[in-house]
PDB file of N, CA and C in Angstrom:
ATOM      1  N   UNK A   1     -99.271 215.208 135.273  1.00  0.00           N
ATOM      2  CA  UNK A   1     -98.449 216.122 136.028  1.00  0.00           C
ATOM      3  C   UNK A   1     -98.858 216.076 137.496  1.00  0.00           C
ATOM      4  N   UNK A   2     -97.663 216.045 138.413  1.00  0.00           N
ATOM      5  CA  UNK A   2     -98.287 215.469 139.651  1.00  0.00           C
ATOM      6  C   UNK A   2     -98.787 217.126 140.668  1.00  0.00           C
ATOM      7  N   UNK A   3     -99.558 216.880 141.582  1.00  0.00           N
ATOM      8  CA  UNK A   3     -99.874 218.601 142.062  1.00  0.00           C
ATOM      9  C   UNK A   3     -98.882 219.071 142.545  1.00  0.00           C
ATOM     10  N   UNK A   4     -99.205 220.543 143.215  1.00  0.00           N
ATOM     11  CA  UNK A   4     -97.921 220.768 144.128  1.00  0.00           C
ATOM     12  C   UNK A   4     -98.058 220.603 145.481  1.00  0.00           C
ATOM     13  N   UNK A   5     -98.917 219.976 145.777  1.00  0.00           N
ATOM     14  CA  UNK A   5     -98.625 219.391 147.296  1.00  0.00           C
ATOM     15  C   UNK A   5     -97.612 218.090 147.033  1.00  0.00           C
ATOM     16  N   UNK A   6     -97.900 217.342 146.301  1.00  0.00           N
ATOM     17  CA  UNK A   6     -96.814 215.825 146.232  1.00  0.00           C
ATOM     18  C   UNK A   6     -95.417 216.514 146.120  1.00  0.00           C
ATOM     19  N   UNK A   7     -95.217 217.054 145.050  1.00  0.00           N
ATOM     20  CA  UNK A   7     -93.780 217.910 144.708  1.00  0.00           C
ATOM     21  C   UNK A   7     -93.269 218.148 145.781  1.00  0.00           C
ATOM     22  N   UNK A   8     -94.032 219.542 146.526  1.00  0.00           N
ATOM     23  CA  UNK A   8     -93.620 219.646 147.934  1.00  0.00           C
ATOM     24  C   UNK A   8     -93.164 218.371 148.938  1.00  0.00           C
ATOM     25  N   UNK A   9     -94.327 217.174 148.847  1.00  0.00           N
ATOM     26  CA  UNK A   9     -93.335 216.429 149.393  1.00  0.00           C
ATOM     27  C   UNK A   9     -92.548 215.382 149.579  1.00  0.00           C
ATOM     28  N   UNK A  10     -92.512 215.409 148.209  1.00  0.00           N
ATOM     29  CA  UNK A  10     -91.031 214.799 147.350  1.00  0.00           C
ATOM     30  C   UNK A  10     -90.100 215.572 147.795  1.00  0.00           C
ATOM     31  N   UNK A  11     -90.109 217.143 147.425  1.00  0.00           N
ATOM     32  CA  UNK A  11     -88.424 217.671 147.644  1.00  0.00           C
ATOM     33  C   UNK A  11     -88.637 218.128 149.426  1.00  0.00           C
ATOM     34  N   UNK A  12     -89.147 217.771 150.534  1.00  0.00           N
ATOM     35  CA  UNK A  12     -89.087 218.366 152.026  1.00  0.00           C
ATOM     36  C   UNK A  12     -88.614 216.223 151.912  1.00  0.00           C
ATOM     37  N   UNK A  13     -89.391 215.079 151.693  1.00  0.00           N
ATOM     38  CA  UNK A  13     -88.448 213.856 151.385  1.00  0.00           C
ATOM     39  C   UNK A  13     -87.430 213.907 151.347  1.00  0.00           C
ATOM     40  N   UNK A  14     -86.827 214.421 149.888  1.00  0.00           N
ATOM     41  CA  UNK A  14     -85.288 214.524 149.689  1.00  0.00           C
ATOM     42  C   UNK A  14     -84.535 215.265 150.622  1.00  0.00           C
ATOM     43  N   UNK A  15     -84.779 216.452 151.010  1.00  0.00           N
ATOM     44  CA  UNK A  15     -84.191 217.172 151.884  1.00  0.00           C
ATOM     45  C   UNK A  15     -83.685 216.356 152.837  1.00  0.00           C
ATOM     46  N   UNK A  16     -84.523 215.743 153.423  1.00  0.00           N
ATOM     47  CA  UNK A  16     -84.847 215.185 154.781  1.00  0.00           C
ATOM     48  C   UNK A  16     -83.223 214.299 155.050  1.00  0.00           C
ATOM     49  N   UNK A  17     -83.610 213.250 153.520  1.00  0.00           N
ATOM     50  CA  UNK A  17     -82.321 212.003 153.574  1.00  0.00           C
ATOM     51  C   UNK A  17     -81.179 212.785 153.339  1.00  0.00           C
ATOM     52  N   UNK A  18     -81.216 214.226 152.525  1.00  0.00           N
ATOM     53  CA  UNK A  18     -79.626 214.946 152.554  1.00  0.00           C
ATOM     54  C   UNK A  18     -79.408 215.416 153.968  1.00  0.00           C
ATOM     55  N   UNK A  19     -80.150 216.087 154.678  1.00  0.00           N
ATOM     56  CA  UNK A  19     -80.173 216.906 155.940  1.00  0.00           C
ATOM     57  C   UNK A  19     -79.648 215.440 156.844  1.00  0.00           C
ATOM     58  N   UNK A  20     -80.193 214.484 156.254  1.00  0.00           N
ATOM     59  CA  UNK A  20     -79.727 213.207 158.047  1.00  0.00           C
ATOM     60  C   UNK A  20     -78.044 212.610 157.267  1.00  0.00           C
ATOM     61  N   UNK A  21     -77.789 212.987 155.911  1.00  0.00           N
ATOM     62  CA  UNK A  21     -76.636 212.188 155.390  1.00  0.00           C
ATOM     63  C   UNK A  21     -75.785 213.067 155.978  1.00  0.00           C
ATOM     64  N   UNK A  22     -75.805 214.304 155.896  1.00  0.00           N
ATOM     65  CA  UNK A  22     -75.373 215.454 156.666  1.00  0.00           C
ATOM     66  C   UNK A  22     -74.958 215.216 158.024  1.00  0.00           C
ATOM     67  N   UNK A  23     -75.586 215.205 158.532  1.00  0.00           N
ATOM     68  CA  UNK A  23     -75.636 214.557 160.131  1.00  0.00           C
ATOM     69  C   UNK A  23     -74.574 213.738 160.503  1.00  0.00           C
ATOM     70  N   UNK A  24     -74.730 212.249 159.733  1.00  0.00           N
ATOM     71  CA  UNK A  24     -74.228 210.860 159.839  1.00  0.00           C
ATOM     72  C   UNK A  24     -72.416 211.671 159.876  1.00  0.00           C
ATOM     73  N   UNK A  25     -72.281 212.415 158.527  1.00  0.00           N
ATOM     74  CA  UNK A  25     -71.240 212.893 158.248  1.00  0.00           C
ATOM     75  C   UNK A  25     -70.430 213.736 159.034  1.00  0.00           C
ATOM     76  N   UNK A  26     -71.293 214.681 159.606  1.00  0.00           N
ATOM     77  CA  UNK A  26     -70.889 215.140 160.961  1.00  0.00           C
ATOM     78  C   UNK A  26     -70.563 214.670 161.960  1.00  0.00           C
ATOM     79  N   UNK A  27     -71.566 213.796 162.214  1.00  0.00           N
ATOM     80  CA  UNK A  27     -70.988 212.841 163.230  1.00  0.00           C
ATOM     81  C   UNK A  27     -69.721 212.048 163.434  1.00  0.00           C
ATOM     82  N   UNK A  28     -69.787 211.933 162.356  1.00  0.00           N
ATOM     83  CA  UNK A  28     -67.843 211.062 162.033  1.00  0.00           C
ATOM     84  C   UNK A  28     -66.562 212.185 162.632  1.00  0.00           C
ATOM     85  N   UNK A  29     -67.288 213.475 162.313  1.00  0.00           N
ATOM     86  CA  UNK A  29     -66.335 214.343 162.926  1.00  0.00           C
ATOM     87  C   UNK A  29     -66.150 214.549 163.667  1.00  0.00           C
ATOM     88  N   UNK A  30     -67.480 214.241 164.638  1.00  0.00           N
ATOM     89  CA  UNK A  30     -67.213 214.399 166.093  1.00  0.00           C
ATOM     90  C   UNK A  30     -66.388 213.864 166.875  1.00  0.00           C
ATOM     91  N   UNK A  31     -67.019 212.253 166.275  1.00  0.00           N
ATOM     92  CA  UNK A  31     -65.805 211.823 166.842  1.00  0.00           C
ATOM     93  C   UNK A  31     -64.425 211.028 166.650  1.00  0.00           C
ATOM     94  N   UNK A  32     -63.952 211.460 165.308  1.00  0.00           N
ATOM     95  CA  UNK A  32     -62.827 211.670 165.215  1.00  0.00           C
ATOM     96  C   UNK A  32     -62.393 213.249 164.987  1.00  0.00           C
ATOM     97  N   UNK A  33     -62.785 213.883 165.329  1.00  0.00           N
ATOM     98  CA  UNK A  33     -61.647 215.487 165.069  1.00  0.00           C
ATOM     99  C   UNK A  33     -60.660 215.586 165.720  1.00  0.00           C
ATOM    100  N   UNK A  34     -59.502 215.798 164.879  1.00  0.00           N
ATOM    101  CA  UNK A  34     -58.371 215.806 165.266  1.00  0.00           C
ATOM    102  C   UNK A  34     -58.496 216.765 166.360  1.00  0.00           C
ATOM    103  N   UNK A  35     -59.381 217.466 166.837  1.00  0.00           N
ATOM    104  CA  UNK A  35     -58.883 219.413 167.563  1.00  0.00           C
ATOM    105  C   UNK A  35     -60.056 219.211 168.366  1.00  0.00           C
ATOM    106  N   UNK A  36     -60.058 219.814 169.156  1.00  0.00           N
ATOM    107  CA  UNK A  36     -61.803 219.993 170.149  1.00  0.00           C
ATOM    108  C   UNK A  36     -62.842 221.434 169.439  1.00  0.00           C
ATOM    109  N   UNK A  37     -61.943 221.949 168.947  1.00  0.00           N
ATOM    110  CA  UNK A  37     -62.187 223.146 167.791  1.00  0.00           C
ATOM    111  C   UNK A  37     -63.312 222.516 166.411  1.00  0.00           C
ATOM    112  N   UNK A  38     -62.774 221.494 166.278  1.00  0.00           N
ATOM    113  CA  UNK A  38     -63.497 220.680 165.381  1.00  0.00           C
ATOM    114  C   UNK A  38     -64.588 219.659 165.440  1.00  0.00           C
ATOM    115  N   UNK A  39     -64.152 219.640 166.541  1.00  0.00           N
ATOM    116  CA  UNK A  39     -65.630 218.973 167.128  1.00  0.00           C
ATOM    117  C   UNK A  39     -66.354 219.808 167.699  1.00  0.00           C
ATOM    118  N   UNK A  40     -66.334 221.305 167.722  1.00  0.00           N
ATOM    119  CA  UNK A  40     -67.119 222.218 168.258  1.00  0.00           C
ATOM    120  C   UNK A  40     -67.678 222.533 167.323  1.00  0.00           C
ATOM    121  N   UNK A  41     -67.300 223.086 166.294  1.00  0.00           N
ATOM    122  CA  UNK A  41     -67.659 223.449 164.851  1.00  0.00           C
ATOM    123  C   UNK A  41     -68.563 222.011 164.501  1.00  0.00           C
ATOM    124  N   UNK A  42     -67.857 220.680 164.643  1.00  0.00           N
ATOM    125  CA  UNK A  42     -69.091 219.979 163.594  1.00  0.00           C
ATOM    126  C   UNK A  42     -70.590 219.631 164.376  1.00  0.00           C
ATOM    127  N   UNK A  43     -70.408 220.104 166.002  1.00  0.00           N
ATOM    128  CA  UNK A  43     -71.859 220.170 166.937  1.00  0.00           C
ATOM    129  C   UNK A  43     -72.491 220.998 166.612  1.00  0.00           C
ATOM    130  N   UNK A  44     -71.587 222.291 166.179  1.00  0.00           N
ATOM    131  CA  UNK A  44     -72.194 223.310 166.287  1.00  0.00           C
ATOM    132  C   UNK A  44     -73.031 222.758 164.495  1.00  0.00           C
ATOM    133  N   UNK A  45     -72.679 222.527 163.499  1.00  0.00           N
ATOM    134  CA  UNK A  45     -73.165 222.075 162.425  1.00  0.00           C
ATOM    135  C   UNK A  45     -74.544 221.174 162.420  1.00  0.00           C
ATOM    136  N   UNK A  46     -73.981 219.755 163.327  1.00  0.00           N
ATOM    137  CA  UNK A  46     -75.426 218.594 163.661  1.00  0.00           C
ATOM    138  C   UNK A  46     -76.604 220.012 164.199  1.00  0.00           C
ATOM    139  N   UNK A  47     -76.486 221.094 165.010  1.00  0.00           N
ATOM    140  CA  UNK A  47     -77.432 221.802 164.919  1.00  0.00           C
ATOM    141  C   UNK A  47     -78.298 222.587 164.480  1.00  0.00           C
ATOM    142  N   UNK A  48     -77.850 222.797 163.609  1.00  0.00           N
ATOM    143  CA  UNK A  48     -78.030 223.531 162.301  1.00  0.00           C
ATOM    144  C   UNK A  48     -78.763 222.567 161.403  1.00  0.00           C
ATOM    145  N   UNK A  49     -78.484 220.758 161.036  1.00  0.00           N
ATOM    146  CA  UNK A  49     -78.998 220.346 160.507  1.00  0.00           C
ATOM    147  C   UNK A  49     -80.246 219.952 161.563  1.00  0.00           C
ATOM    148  N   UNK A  50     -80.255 219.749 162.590  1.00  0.00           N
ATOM    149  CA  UNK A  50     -81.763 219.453 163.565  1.00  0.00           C
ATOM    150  C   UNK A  50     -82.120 220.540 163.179  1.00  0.00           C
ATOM    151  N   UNK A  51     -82.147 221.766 163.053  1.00  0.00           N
ATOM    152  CA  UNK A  51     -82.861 222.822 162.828  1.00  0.00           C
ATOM    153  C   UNK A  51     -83.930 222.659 161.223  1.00  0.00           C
ATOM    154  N   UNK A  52     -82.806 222.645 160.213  1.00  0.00           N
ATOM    155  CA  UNK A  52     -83.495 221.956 159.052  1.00  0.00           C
ATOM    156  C   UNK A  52     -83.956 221.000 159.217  1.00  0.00           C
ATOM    157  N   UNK A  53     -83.737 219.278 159.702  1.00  0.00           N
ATOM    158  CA  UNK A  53     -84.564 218.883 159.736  1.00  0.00           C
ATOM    159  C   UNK A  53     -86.135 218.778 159.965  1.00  0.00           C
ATOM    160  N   UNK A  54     -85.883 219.424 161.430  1.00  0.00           N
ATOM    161  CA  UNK A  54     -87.593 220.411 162.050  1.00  0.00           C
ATOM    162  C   UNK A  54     -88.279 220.922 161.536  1.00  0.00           C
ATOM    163  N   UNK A  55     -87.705 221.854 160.625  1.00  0.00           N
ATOM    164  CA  UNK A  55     -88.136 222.801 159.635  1.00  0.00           C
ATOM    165  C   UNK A  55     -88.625 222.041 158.133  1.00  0.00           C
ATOM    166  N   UNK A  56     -88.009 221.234 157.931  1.00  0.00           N
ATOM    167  CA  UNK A  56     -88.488 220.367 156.395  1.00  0.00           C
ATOM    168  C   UNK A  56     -89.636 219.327 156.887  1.00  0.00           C
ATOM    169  N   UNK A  57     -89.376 218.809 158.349  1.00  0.00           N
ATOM    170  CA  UNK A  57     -90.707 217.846 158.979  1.00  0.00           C
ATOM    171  C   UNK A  57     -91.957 218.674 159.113  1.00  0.00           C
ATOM    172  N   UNK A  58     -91.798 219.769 159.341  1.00  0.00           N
ATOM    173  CA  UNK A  58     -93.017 220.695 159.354  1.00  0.00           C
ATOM    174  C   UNK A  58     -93.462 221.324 158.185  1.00  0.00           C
ATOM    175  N   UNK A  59     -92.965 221.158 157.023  1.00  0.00           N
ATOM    176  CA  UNK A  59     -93.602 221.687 155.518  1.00  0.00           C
ATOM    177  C   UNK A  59     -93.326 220.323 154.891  1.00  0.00           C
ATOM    178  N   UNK A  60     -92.949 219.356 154.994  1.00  0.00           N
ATOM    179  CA  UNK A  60     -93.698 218.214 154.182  1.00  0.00           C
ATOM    180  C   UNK A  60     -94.466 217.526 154.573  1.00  0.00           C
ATOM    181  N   UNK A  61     -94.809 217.124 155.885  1.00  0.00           N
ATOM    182  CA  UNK A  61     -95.801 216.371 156.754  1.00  0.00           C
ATOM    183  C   UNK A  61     -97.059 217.045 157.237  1.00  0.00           C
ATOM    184  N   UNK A  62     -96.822 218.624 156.890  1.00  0.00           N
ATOM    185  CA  UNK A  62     -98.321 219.374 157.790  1.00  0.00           C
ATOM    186  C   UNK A  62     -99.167 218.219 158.004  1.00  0.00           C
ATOM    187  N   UNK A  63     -99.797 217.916 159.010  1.00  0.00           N
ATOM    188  CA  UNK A  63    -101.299 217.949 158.953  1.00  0.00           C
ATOM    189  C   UNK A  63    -102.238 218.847 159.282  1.00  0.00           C
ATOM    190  N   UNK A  64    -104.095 218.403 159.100  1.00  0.00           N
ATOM    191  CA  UNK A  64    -104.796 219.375 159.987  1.00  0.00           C
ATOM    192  C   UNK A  64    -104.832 219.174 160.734  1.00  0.00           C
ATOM    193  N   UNK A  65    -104.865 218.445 161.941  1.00  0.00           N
ATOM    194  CA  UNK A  65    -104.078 218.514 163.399  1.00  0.00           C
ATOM    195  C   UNK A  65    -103.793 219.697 163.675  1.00  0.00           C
ATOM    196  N   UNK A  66    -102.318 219.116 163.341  1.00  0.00           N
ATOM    197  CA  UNK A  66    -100.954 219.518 163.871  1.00  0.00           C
ATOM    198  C   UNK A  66    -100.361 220.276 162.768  1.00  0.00           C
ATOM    199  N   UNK A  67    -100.279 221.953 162.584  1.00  0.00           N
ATOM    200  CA  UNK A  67    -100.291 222.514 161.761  1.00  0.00           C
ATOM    201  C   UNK A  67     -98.493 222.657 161.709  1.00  0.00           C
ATOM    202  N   UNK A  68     -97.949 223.035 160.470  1.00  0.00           N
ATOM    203  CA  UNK A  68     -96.471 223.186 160.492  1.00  0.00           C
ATOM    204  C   UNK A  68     -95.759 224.274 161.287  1.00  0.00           C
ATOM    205  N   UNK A  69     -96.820 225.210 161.540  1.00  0.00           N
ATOM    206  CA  UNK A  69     -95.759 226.595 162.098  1.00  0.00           C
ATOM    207  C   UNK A  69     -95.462 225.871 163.757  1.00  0.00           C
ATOM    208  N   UNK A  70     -96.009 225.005 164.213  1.00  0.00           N
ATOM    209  CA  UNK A  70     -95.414 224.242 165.775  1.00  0.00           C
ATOM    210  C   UNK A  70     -94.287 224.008 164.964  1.00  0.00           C
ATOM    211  N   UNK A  71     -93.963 223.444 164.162  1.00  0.00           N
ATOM    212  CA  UNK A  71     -92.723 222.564 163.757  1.00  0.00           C
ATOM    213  C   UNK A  71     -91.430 223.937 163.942  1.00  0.00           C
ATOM    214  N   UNK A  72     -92.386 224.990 162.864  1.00  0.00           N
ATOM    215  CA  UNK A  72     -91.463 225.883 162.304  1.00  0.00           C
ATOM    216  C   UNK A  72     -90.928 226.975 164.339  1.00  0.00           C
ATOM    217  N   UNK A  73     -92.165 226.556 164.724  1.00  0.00           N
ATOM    218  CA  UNK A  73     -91.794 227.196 165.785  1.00  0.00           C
ATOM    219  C   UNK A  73     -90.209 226.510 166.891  1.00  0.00           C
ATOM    220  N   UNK A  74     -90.545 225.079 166.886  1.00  0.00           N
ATOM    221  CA  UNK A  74     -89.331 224.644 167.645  1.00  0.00           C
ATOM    222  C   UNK A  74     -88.528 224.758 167.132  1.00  0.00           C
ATOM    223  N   UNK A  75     -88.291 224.674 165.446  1.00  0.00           N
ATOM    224  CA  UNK A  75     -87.018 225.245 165.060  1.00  0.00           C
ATOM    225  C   UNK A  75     -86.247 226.513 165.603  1.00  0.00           C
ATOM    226  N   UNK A  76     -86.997 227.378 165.602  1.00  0.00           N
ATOM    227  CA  UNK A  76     -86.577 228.510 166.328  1.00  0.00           C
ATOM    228  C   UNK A  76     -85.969 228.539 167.415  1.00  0.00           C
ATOM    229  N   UNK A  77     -86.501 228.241 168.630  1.00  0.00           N
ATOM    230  CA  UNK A  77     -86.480 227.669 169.890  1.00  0.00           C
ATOM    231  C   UNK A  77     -85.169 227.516 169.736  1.00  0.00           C
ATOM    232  N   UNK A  78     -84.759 226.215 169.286  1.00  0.00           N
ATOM    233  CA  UNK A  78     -83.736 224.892 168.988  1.00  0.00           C
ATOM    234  C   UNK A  78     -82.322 226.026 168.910  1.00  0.00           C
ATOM    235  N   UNK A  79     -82.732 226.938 167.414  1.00  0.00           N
ATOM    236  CA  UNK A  79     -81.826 227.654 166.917  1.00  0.00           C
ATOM    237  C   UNK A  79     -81.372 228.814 168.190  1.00  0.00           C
ATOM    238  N   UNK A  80     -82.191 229.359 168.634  1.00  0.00           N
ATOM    239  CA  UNK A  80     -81.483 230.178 170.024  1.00  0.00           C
ATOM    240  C   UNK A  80     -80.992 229.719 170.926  1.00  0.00           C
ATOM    241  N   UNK A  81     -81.156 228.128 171.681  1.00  0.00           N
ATOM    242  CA  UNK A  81     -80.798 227.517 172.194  1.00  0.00           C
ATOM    243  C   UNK A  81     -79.388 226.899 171.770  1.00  0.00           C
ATOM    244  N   UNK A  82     -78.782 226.528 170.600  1.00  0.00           N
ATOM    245  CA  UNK A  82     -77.714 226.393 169.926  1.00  0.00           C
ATOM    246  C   UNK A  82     -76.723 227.664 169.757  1.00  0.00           C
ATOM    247  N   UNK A  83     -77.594 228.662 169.448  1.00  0.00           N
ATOM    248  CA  UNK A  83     -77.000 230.005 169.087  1.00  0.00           C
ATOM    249  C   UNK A  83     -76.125 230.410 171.080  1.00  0.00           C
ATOM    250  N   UNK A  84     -76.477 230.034 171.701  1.00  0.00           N
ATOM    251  CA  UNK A  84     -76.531 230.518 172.989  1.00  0.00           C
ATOM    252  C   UNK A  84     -75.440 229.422 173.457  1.00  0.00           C
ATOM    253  N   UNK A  85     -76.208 228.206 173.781  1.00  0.00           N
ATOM    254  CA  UNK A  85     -74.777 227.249 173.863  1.00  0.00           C
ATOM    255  C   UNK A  85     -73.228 227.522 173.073  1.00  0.00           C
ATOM    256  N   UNK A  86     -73.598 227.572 172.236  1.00  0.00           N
ATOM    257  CA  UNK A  86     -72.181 227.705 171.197  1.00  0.00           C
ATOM    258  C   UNK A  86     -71.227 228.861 171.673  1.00  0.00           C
ATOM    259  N   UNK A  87     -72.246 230.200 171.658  1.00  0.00           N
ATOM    260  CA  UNK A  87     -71.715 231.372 172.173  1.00  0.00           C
ATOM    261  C   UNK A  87     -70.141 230.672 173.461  1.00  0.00           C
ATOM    262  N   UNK A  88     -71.472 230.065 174.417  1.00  0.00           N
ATOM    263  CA  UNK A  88     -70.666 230.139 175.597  1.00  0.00           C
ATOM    264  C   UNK A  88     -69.840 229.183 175.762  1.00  0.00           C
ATOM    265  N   UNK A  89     -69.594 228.094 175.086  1.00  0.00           N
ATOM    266  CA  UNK A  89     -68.616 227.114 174.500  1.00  0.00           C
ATOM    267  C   UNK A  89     -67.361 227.972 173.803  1.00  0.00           C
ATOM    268  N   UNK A  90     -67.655 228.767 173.314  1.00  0.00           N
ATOM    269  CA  UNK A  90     -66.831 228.968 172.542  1.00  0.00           C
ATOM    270  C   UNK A  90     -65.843 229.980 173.299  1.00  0.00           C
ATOM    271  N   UNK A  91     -66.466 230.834 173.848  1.00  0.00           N
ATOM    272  CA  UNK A  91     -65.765 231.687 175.241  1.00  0.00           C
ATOM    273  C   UNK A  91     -64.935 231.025 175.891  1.00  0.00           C
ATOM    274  N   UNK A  92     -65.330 229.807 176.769  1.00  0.00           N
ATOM    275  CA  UNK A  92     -64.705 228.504 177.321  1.00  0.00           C
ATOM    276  C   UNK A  92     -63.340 228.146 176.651  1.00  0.00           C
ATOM    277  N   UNK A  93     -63.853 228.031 175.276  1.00  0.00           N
ATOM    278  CA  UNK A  93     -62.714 227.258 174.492  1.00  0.00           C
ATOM    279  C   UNK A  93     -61.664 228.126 174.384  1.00  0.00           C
ATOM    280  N   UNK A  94     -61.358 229.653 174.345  1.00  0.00           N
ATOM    281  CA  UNK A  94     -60.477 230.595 173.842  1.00  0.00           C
ATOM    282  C   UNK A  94     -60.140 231.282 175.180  1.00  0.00           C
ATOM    283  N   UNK A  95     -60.501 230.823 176.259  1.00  0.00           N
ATOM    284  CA  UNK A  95     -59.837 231.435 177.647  1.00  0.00           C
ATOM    285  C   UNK A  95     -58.661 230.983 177.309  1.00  0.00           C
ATOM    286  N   UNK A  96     -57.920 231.381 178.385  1.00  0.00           N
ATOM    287  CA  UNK A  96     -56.012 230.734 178.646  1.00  0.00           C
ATOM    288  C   UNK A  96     -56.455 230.104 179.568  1.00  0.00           C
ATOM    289  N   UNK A  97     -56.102 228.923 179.500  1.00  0.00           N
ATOM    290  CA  UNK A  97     -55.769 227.807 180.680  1.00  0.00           C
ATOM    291  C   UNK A  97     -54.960 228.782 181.880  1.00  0.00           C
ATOM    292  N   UNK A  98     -55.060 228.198 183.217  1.00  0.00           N
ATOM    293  CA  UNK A  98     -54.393 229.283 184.580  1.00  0.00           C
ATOM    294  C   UNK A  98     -53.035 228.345 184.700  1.00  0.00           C
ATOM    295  N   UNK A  99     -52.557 227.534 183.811  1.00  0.00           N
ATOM    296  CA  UNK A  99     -52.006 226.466 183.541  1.00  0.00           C
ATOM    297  C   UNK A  99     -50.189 227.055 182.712  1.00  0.00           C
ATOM    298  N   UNK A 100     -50.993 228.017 181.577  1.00  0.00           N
ATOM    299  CA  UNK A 100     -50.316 228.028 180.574  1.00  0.00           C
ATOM    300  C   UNK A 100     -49.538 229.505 181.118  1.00  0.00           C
ATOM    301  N   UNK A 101     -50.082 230.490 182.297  1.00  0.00           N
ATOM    302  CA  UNK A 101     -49.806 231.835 182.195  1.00  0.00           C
ATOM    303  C   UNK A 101     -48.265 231.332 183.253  1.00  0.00           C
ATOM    304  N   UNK A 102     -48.256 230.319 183.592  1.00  0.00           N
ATOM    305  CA  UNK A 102     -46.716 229.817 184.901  1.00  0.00           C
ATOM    306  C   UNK A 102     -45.706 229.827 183.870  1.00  0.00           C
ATOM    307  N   UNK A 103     -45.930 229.164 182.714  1.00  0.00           N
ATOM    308  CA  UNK A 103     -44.805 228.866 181.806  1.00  0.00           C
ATOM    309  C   UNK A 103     -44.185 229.752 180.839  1.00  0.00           C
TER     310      UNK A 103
END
């Protein structure tokens, strides 16, 4: 029976290749989305998976070094930084053009 450190990182492994297949997949959306709506949504997504990724690199790789909560910490970071961009993207995106109020 293998311990639970390997287990651990076998499944933060697996994660890893779903979290980047994720990605790849997103990425296709980017750049084909039919809408800019949709390519906002699937950026806003690739961030969410950098977030997990960060977060699964820092609980399957710990070392004594370099302990995981740095990892777990830039996740954070990352995530307010996304949380914040998006916000103000998204404001951007749902103004009226000064374009559309003539017609």
């Amino acid at each position: 029976m293998p311990d639970g450190r390997s287990l651990v990182d076998a499944a933060a492994t697996g994660g890893l290749v779903v979290v980047g297949l994720a990605a790849l997949a997103l990425l296709y959306r980017v750049v084909r989305g039919p809408t800019v709506l949709d390519r906002l949504v699937a950026i806003d997504a690739i961030t969410v998976n950098i977030i997990a990724f960060v977060a699964l690199f820092g609980v399957g790789f710990e070392t004594a070094a370099f302990e995981s909560r740095v990892y777990l910490d830039v996740a954070l970071v990352v995530a307010v930084i996304a949380f914040l961009a998006t916000a103000a993207v998204a404001r951007y995106a749902v103004r009226p053009h000064p374009d559309d109020a003539e017609r």
